[in-house]
PDB file of N, CA and C in Angstrom:
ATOM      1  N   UNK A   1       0.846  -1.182   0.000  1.00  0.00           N
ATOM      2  CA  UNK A   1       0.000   0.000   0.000  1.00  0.00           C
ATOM      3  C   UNK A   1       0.889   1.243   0.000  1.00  0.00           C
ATOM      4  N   UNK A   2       0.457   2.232  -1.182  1.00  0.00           N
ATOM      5  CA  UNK A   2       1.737   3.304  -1.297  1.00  0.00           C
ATOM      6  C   UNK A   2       0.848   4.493   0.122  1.00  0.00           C
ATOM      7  N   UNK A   3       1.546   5.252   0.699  1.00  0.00           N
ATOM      8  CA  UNK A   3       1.090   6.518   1.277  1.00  0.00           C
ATOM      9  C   UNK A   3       1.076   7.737   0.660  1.00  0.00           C
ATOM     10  N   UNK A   4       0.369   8.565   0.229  1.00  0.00           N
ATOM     11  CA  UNK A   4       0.573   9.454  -0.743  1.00  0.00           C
ATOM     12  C   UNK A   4       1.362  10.761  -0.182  1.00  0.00           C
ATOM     13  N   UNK A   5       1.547  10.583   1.499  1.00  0.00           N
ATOM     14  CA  UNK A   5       2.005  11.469   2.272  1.00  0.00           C
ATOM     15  C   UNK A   5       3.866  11.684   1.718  1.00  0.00           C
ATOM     16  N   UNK A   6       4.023  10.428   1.518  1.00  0.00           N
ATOM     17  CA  UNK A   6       5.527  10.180   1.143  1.00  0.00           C
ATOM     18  C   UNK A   6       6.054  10.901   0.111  1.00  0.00           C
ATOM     19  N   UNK A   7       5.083  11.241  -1.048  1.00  0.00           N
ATOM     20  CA  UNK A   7       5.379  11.955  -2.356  1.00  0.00           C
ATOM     21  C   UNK A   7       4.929  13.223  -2.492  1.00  0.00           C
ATOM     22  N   UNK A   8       4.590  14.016  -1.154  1.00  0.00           N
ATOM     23  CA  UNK A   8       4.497  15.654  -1.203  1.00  0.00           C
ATOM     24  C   UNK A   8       5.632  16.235  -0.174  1.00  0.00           C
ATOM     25  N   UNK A   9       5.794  17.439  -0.959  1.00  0.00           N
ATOM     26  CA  UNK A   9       6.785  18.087   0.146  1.00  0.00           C
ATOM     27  C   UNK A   9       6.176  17.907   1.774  1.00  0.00           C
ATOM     28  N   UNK A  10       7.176  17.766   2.518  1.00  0.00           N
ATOM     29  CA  UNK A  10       6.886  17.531   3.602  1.00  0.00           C
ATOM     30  C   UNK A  10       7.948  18.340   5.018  1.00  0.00           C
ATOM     31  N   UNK A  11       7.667  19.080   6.217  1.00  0.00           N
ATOM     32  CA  UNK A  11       8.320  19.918   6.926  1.00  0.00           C
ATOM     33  C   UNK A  11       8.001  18.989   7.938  1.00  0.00           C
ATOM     34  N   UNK A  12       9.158  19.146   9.073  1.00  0.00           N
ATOM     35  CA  UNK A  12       8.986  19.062  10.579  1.00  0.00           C
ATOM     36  C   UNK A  12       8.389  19.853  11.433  1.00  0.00           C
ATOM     37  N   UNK A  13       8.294  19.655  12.216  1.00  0.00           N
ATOM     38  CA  UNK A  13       7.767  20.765  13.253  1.00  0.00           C
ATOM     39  C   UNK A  13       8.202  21.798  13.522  1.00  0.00           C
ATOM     40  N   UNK A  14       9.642  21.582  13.880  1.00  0.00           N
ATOM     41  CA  UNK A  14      10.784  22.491  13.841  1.00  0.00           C
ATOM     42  C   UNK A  14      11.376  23.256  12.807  1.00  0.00           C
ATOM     43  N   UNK A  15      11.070  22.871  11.645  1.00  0.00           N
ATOM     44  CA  UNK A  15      11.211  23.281  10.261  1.00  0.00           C
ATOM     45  C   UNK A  15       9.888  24.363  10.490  1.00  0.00           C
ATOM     46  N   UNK A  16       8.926  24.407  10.476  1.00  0.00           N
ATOM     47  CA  UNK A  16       7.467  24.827  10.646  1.00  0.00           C
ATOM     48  C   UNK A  16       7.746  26.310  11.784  1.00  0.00           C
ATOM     49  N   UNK A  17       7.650  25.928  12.593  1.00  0.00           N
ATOM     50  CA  UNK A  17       8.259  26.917  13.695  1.00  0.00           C
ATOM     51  C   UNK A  17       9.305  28.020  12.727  1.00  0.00           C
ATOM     52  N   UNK A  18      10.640  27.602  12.920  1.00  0.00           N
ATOM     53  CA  UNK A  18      11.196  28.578  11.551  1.00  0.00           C
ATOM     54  C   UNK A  18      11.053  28.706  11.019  1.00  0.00           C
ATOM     55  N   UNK A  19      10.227  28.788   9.891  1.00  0.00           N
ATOM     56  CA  UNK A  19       9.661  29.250   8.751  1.00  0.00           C
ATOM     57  C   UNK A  19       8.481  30.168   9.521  1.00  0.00           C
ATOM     58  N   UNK A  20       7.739  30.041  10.421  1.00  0.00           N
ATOM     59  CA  UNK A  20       7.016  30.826  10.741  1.00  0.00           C
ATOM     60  C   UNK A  20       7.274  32.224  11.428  1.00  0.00           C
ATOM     61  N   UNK A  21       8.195  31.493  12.568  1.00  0.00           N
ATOM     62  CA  UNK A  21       9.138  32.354  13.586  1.00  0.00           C
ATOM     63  C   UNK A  21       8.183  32.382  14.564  1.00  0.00           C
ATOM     64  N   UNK A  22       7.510  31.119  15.062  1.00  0.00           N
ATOM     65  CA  UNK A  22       7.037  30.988  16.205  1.00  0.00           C
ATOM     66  C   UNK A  22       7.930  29.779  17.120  1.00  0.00           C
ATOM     67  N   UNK A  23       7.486  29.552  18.021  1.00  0.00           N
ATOM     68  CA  UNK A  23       7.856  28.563  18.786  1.00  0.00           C
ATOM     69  C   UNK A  23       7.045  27.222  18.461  1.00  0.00           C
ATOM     70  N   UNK A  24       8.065  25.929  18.609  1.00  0.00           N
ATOM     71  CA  UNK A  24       7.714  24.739  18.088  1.00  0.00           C
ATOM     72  C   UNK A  24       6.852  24.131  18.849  1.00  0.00           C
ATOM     73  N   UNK A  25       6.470  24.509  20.472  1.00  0.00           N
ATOM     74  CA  UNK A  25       5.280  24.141  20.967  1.00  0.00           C
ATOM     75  C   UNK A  25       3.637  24.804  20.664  1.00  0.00           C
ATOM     76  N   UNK A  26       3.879  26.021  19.791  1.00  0.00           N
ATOM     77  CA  UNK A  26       2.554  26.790  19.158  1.00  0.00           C
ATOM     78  C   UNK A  26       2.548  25.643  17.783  1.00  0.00           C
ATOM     79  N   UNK A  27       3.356  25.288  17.111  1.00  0.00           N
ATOM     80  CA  UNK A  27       2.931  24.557  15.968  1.00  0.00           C
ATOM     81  C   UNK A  27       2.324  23.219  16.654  1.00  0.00           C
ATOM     82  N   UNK A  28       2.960  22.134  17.280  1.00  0.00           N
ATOM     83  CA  UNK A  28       2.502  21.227  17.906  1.00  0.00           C
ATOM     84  C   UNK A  28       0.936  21.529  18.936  1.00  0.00           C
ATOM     85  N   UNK A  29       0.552  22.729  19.395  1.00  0.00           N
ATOM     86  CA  UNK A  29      -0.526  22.832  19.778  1.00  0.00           C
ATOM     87  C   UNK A  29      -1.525  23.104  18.586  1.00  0.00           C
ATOM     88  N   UNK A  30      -0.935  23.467  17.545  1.00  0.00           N
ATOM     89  CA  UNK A  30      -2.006  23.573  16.236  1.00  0.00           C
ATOM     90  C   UNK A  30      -1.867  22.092  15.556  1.00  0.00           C
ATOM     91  N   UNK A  31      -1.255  21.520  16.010  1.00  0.00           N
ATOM     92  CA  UNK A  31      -1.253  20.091  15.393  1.00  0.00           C
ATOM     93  C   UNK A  31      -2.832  19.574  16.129  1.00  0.00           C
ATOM     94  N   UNK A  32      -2.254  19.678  17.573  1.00  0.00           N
ATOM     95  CA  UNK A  32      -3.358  18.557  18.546  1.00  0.00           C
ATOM     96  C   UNK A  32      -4.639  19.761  18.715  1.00  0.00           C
ATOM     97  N   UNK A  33      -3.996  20.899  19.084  1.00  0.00           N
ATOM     98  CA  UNK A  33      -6.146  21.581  19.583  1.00  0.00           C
ATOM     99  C   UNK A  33      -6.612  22.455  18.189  1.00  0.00           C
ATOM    100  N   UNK A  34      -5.427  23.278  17.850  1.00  0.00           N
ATOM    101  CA  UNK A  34      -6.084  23.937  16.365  1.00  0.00           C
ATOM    102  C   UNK A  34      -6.510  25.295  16.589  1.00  0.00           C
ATOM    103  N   UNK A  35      -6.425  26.395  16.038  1.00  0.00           N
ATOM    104  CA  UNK A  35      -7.050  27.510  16.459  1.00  0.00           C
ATOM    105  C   UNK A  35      -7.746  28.176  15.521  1.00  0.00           C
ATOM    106  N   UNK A  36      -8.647  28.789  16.611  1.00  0.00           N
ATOM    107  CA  UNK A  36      -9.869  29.677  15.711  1.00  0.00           C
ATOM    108  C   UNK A  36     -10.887  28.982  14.759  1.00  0.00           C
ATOM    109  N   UNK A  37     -10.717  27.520  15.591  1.00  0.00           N
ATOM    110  CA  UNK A  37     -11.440  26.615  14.407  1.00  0.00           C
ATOM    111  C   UNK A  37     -11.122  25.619  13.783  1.00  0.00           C
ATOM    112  N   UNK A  38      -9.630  25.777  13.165  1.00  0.00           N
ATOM    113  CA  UNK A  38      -8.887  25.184  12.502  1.00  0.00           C
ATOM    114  C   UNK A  38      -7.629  24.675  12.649  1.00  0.00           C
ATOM    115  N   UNK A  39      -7.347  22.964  12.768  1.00  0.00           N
ATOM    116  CA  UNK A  39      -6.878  22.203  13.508  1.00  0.00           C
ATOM    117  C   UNK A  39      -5.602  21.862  12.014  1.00  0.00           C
ATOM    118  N   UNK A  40      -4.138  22.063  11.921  1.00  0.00           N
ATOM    119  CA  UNK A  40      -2.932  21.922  11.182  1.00  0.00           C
ATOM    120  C   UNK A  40      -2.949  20.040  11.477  1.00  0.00           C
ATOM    121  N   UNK A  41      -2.922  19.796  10.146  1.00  0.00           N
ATOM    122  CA  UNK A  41      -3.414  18.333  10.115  1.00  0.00           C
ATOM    123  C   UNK A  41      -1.578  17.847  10.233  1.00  0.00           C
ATOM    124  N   UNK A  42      -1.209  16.732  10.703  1.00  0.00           N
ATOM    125  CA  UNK A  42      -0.334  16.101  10.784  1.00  0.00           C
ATOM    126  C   UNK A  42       0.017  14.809  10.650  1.00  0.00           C
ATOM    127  N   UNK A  43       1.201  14.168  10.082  1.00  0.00           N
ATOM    128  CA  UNK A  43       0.811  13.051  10.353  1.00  0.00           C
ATOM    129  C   UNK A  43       2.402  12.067  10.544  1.00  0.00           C
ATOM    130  N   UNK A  44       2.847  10.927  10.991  1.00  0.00           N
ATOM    131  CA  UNK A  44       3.640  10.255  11.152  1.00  0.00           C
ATOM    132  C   UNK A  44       4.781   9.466  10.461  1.00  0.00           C
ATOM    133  N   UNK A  45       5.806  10.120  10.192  1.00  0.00           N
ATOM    134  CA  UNK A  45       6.927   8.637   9.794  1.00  0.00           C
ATOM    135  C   UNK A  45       7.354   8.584  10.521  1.00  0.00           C
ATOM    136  N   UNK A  46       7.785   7.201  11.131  1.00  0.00           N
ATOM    137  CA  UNK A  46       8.791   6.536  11.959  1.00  0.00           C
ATOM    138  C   UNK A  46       9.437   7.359  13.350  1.00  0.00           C
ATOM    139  N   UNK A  47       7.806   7.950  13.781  1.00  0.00           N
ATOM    140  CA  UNK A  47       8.102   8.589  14.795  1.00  0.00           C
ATOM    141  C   UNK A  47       7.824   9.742  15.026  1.00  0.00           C
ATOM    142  N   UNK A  48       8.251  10.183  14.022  1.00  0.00           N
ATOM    143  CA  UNK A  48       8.307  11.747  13.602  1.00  0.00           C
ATOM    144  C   UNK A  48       7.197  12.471  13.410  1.00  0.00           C
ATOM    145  N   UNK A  49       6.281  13.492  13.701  1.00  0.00           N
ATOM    146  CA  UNK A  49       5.170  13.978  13.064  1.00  0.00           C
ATOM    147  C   UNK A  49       5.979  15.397  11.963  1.00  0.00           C
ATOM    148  N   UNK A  50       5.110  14.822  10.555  1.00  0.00           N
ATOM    149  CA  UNK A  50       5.171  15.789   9.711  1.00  0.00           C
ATOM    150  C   UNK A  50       4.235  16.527   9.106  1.00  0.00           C
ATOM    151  N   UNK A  51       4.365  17.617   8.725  1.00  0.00           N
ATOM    152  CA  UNK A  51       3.399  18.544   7.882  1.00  0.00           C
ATOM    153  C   UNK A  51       3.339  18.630   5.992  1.00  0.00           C
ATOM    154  N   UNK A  52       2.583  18.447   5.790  1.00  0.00           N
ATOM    155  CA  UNK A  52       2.509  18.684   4.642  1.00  0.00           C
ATOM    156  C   UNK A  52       2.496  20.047   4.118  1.00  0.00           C
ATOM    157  N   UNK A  53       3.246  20.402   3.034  1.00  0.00           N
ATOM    158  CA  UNK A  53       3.474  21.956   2.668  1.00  0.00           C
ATOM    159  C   UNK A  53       2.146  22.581   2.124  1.00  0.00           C
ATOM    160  N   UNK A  54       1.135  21.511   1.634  1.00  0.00           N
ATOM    161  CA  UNK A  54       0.133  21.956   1.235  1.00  0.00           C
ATOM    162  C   UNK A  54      -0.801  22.646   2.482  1.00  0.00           C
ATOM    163  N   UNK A  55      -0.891  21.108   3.526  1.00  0.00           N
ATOM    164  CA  UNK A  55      -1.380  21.833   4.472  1.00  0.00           C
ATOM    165  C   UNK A  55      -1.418  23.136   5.366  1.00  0.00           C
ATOM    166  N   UNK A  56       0.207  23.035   5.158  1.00  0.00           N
ATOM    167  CA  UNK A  56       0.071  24.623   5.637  1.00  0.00           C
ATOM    168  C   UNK A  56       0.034  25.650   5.347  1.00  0.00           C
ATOM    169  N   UNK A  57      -0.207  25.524   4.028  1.00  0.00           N
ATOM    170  CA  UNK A  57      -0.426  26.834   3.548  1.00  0.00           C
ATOM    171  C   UNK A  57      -2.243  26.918   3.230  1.00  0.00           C
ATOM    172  N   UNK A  58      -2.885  25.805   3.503  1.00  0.00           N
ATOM    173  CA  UNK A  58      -4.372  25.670   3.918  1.00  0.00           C
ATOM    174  C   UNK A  58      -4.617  26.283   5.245  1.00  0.00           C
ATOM    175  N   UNK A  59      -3.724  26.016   6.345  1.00  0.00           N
ATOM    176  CA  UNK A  59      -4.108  26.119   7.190  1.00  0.00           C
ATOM    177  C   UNK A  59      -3.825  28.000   7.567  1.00  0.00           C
ATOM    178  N   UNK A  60      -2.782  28.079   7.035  1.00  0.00           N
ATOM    179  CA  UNK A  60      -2.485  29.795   6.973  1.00  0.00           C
ATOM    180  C   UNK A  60      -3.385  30.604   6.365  1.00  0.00           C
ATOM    181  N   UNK A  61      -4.471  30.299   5.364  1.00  0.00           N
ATOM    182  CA  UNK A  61      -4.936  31.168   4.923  1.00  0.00           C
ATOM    183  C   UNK A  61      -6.147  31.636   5.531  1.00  0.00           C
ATOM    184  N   UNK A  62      -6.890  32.650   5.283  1.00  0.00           N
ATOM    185  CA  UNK A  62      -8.054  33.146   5.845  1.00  0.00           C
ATOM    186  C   UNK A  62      -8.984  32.013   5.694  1.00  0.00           C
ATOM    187  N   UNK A  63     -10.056  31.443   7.086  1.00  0.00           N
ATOM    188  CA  UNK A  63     -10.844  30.493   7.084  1.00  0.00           C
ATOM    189  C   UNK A  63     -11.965  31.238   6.267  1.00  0.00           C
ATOM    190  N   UNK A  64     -12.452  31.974   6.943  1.00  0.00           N
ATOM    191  CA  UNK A  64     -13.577  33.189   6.148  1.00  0.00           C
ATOM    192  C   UNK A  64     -13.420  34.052   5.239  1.00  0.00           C
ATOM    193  N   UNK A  65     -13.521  34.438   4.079  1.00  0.00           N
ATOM    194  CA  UNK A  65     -12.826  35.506   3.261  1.00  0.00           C
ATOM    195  C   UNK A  65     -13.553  36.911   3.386  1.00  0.00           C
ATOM    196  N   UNK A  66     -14.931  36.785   4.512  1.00  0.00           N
ATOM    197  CA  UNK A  66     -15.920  37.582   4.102  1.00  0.00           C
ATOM    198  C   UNK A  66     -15.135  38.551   5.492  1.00  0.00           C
ATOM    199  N   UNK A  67     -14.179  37.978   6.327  1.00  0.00           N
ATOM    200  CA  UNK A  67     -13.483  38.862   7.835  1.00  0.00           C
ATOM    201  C   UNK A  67     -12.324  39.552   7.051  1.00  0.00           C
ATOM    202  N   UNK A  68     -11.806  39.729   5.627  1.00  0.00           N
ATOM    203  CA  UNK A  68     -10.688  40.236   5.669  1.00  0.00           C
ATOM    204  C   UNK A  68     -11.307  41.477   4.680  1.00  0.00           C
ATOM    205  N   UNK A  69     -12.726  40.969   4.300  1.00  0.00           N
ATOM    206  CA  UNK A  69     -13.186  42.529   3.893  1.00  0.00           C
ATOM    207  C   UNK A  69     -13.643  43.252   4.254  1.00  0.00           C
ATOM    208  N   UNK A  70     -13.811  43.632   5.693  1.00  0.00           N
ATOM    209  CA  UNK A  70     -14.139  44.561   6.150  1.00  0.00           C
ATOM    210  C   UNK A  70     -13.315  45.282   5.943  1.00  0.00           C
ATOM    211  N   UNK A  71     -11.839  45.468   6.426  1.00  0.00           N
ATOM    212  CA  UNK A  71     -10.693  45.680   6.600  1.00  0.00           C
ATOM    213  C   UNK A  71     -10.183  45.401   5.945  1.00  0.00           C
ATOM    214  N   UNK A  72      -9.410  46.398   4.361  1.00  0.00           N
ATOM    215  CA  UNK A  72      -8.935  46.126   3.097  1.00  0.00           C
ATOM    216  C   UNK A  72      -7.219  46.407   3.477  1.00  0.00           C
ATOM    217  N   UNK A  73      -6.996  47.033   4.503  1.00  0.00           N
ATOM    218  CA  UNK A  73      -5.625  47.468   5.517  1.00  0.00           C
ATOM    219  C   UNK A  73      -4.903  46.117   5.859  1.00  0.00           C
ATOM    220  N   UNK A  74      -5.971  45.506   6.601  1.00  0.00           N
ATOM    221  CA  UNK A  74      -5.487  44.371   7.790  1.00  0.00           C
ATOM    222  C   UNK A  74      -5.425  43.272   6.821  1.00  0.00           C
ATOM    223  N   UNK A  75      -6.031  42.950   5.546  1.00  0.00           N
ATOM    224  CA  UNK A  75      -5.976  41.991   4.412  1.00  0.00           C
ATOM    225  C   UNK A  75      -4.514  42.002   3.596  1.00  0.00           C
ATOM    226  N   UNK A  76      -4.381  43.286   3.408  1.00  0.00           N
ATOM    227  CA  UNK A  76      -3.073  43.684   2.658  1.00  0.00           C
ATOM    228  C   UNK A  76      -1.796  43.282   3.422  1.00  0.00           C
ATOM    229  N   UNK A  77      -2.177  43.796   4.839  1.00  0.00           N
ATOM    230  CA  UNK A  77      -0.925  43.634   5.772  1.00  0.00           C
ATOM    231  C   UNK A  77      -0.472  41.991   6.067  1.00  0.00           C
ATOM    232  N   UNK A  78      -1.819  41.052   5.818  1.00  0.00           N
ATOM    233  CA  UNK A  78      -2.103  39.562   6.008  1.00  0.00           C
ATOM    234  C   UNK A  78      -1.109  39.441   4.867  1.00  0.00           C
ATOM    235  N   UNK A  79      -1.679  39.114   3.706  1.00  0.00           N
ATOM    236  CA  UNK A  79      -1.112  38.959   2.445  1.00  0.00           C
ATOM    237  C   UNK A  79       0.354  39.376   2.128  1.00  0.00           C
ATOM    238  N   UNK A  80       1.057  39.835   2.778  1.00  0.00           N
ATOM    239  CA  UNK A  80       2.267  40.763   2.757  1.00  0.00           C
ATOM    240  C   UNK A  80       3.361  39.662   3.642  1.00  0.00           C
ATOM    241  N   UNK A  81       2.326  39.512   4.748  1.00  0.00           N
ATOM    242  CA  UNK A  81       2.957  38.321   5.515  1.00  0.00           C
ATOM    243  C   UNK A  81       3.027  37.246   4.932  1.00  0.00           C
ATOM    244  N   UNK A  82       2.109  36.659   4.420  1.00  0.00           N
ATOM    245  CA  UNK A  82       2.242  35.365   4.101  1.00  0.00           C
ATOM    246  C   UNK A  82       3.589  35.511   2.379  1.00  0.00           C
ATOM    247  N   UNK A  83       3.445  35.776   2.003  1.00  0.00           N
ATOM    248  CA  UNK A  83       4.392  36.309   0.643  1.00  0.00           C
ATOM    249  C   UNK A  83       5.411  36.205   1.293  1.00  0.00           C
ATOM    250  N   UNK A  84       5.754  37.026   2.595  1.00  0.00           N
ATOM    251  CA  UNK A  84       7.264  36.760   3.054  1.00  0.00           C
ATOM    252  C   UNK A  84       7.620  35.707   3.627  1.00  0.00           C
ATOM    253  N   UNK A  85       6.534  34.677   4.128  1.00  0.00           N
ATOM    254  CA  UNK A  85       6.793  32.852   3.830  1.00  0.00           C
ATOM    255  C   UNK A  85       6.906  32.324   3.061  1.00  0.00           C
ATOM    256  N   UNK A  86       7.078  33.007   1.911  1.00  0.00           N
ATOM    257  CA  UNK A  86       6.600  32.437   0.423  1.00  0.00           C
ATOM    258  C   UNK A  86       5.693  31.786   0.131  1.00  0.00           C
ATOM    259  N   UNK A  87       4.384  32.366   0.784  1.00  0.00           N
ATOM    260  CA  UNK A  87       2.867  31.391   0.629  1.00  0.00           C
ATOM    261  C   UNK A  87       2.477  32.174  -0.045  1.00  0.00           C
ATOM    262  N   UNK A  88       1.516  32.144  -1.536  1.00  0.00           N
ATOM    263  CA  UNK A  88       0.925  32.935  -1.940  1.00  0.00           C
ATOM    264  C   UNK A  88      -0.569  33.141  -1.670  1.00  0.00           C
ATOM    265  N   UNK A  89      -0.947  34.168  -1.735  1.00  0.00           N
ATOM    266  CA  UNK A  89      -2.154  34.760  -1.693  1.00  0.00           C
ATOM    267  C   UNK A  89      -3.479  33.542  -2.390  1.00  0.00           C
ATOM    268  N   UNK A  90      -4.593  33.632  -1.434  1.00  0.00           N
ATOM    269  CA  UNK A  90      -5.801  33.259  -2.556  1.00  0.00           C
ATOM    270  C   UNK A  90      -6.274  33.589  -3.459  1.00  0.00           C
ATOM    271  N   UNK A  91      -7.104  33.185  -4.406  1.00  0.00           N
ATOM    272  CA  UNK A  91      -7.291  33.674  -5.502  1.00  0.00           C
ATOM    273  C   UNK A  91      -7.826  34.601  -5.286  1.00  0.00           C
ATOM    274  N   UNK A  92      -7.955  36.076  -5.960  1.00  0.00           N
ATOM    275  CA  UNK A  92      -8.404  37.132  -5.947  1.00  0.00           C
ATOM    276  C   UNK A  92      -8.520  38.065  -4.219  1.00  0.00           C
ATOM    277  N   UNK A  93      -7.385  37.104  -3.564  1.00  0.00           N
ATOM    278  CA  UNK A  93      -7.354  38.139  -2.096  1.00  0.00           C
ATOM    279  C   UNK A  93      -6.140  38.547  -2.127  1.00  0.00           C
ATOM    280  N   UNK A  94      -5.556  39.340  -3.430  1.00  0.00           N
ATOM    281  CA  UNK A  94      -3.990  39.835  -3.280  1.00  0.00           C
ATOM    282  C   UNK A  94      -3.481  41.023  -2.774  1.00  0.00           C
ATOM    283  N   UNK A  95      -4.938  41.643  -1.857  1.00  0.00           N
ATOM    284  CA  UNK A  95      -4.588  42.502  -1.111  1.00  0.00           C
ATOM    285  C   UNK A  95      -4.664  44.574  -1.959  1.00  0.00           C
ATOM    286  N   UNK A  96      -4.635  43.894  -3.050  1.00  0.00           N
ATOM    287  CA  UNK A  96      -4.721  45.702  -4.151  1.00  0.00           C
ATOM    288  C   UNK A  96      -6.183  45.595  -4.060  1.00  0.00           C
ATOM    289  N   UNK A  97      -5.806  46.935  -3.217  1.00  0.00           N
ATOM    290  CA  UNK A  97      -7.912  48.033  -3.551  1.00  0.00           C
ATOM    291  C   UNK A  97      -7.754  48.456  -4.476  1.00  0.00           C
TER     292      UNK A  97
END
C-alpha cells in the first residue's frame, strides 16, 4: 500500500516553527487543539510527526474571506505576511484596492 504522504513536500515541526518564527510548541498545539477553528493536520513517519506543505499553507490562509473585507488594511498587511513565507495569496485576495 503506497502513502501518498511520502510523495508531497513535507516539513517538521521544527522546520514549521522557523519558517514561521514561532515557537515549536505553538505549531505542535495547532497540530493537537487547532485555532480559531482550525486544527494543522499532521501526520507520522517513523516517529516523527510531519506537515505537509500543502497543508500549511491551507491552514495559513483566511478560514472566512468575508473577515478580511471589512478591513482592506489588515488583508493587505495579512497577504504581505504570508508572501514573506513564500505562501501565496488566494485567488483574488492579493490585497490591491
Amino acid at each position: 500500500m503506497k502513502n501518498a504522504n511520502l510523495h508531497e513536500e513535507r516539513l517538521t515541526l521544527n522546520e514549521v516553527a522557523k519558517r514561521l518564527k514561532v515557537h515549536v510548541a505553538t505549531v505542535y498545539r495547532w497540530t493537537l487543539q487547532g485555532v480559531r477553528g482550525r486544527r494543522l493536520p499532521s501526520f507520522f513517519i517513523g516517529g516523527r510527526r510531519y506537515i505537509k506543505l500543502s497543508d500549511l499553507e491551507w491552514f495559513l490562509q483566511p478560514k472566512d474571506q468575508s473577515i478580511s473585507e471589512g478591513d482592506p488594511q489588515r488583508s493587505k498587511r495579512a497577504n504581505e505576511r504570508l508572501r514573506s513565507f513564500g505562501i501565496n495569496s488566494p485567488k483574488g485576495q492579493d490585497g490591491a484596492a
